[in-house]
Protein backbone atom coordinates (compact mmCIF):
# COMPACT_ATOMS: atom_id res chain seq x y z
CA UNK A 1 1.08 70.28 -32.30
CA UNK A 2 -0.24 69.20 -29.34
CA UNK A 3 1.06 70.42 -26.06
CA UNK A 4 3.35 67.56 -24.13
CA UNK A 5 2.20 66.60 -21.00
CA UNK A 6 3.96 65.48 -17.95
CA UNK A 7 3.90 65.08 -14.34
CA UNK A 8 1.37 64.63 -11.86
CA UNK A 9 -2.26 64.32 -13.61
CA UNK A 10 -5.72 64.20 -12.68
CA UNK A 11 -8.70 63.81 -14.12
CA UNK A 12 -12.25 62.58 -13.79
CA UNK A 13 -14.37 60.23 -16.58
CA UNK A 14 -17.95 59.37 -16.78
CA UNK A 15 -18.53 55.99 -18.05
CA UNK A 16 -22.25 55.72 -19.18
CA UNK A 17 -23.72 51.94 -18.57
CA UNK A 18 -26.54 50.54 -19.96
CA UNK A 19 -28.17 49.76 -16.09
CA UNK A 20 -31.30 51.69 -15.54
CA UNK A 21 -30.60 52.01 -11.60
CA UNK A 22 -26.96 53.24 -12.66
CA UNK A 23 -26.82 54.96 -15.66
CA UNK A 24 -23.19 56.79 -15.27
CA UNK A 25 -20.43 56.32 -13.18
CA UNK A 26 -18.19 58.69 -12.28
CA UNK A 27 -13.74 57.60 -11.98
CA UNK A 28 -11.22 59.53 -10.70
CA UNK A 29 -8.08 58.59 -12.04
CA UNK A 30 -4.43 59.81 -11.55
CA UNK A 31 -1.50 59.12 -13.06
CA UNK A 32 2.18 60.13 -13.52
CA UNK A 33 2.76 60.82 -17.30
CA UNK A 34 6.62 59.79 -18.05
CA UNK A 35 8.51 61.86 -20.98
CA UNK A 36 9.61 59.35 -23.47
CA UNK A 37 13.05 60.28 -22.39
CA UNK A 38 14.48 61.37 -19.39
CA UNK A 39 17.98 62.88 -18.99
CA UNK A 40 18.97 63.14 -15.16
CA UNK A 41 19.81 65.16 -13.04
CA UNK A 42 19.51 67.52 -16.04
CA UNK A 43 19.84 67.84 -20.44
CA UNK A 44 23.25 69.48 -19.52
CA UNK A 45 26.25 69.85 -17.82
CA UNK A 46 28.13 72.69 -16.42
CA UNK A 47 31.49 73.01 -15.73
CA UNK A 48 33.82 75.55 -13.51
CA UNK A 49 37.26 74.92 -14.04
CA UNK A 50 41.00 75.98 -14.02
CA UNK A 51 43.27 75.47 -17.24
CA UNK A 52 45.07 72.50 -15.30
CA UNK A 53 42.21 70.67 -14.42
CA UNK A 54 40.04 68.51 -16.08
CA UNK A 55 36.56 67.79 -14.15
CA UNK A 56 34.07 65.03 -15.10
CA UNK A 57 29.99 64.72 -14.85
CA UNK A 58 28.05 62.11 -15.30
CA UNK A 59 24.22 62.63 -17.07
CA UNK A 60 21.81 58.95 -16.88
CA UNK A 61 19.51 59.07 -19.99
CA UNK A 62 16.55 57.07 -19.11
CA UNK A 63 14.36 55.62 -22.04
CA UNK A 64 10.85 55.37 -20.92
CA UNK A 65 9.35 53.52 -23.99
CA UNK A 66 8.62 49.68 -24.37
CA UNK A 67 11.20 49.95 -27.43
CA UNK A 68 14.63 49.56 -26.52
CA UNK A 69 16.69 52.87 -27.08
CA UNK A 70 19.92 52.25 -28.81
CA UNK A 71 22.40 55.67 -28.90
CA UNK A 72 24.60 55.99 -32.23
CA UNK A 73 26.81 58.62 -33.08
CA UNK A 74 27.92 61.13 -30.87
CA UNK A 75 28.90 64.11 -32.08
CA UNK A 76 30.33 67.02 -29.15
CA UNK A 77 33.15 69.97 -29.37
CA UNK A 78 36.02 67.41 -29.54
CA UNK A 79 38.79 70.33 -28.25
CA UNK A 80 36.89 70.71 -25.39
CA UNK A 81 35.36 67.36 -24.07
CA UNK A 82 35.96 63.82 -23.86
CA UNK A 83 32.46 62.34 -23.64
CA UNK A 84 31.50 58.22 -23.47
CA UNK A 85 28.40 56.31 -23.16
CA UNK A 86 27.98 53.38 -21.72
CA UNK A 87 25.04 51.07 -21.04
CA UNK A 88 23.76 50.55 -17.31
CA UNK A 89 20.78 47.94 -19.12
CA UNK A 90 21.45 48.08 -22.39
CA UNK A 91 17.99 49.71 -24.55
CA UNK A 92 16.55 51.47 -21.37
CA UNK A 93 19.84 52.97 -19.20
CA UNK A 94 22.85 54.70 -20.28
CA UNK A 95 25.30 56.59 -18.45
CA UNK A 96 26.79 59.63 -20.45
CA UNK A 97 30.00 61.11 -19.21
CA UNK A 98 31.91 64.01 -20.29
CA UNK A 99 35.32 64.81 -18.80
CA UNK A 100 36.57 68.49 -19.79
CA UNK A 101 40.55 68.35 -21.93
CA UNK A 102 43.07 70.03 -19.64
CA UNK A 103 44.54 73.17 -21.45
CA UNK A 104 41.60 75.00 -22.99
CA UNK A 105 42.43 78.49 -23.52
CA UNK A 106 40.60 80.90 -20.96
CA UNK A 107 36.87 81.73 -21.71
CA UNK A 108 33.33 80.76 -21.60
CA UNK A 109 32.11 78.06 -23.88
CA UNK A 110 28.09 77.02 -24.45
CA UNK A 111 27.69 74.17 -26.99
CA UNK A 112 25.82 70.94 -27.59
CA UNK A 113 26.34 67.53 -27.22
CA UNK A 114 24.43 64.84 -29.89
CA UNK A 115 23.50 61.88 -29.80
CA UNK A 116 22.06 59.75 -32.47
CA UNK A 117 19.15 57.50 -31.73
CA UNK A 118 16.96 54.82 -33.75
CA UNK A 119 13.98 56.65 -32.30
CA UNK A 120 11.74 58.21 -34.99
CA UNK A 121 10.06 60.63 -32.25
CA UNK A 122 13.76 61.37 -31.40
CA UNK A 123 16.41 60.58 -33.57
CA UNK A 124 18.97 63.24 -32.02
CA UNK A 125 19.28 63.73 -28.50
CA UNK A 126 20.92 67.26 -27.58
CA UNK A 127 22.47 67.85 -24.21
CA UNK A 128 23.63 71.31 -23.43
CA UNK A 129 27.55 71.51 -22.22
CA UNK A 130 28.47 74.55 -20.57
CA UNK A 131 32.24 75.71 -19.58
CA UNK A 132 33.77 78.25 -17.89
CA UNK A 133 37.58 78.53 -17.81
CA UNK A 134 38.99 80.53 -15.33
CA UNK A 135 42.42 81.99 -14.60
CA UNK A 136 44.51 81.30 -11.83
CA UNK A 137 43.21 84.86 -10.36
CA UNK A 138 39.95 86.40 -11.38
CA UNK A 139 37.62 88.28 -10.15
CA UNK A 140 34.09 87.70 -9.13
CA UNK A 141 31.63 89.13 -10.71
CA UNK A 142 33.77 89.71 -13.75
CA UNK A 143 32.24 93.13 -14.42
CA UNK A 144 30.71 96.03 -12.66
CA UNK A 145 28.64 98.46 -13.87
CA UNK A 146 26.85 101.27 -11.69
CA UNK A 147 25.44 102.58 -14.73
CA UNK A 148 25.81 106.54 -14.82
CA UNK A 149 24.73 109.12 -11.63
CA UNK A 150 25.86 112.49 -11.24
CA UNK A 151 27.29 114.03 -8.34
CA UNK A 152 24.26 116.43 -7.83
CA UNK A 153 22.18 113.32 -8.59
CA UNK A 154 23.86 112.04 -5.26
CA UNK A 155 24.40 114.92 -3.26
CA UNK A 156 20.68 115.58 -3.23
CA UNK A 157 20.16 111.57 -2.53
CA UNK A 158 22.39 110.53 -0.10
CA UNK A 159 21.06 107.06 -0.02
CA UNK A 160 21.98 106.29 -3.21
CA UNK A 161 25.70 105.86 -1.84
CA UNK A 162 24.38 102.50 -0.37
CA UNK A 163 23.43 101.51 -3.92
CA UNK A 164 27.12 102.09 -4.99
CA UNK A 165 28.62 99.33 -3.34
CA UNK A 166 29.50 95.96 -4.32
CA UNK A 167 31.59 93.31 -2.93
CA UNK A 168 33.87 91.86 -5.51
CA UNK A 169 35.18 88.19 -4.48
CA UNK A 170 39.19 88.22 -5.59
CA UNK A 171 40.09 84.19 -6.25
């Protein structure tokens, strides 16, 4: 298909007349091209958080067509999320909201969130939800790897030394 456009856009038209002194005239238009449907700040939502707690983010999903959005089903990792939409004006604004469930086991989660629509063009609208579930103490970055130098590598390269150091954040 086609590529989607949008954003800031400019562009310039010749309009041909029928008058003999002006034959063509020449328009500069611009315009802002609106997706159909906008998801703000972002399609997703990402989550730090302990075992105890249980954080909450709010997404606005912004229909930008003359016909009035209406949002179905929603279908999300139940285990993991508590998510509700409401209407801000009811066909154009809604207000998702997902609130992580306390007591999800330690680990790093990336799934999807769904939403069924009665648009055509878009029946399901997916939203990305990302969680990380730390311990009580972790480390930051979780893993360090130097990858593999000899020590003749770095006797003959003393500068590498400086390359073998890392600050690890303990939390």
């Amino acid at each position: 298909g086609r590529p989607v456009v949008t954003g800031p856009v400019e562009a310039t038209l010749a309009v041909h007349t029928s008058d003999a002194e002006q034959p063509a005239i020449t328009l500069r238009v611009k315009a802002v091209v609106k997706p159909p449907i906008v998801f703000v700040p972002y399609p997703a939502v990402f989550f730090s958080a302990y075992q105890d707690e249980h954080p909450e983010q709010v997404v606005r999903i912004v229909n930008n067509r003359q016909s009035p959005l209406e949002i179905g089903e929603i279908e999300y990792p139940k285990s993991h999320y508590e998510v509700t939409v409401d209407a801000v004006d009811a066909g154009k604004i809604y207000e998702l909201r997902v609130k992580v469930r306390p007591n999800i086991p330690l680990g790093r989660y990336v799934e999807q969130i769904a939403l069924s629509t009665n648009q055509p063009e878009n029946p399901h609208l997916l939203l990305g939800a990302n969680l990380l579930v730390k311990p009580d103490f972790y480390a930051f970055p979780e893993v360090i790897d130097f990858g593999s130098l000899g020590l003749e590598t770095l006797n003959r390269q003393p500068k590498l030394f400086a390359l073998l150091t890392q600050t690890i954040v303990l939390t």
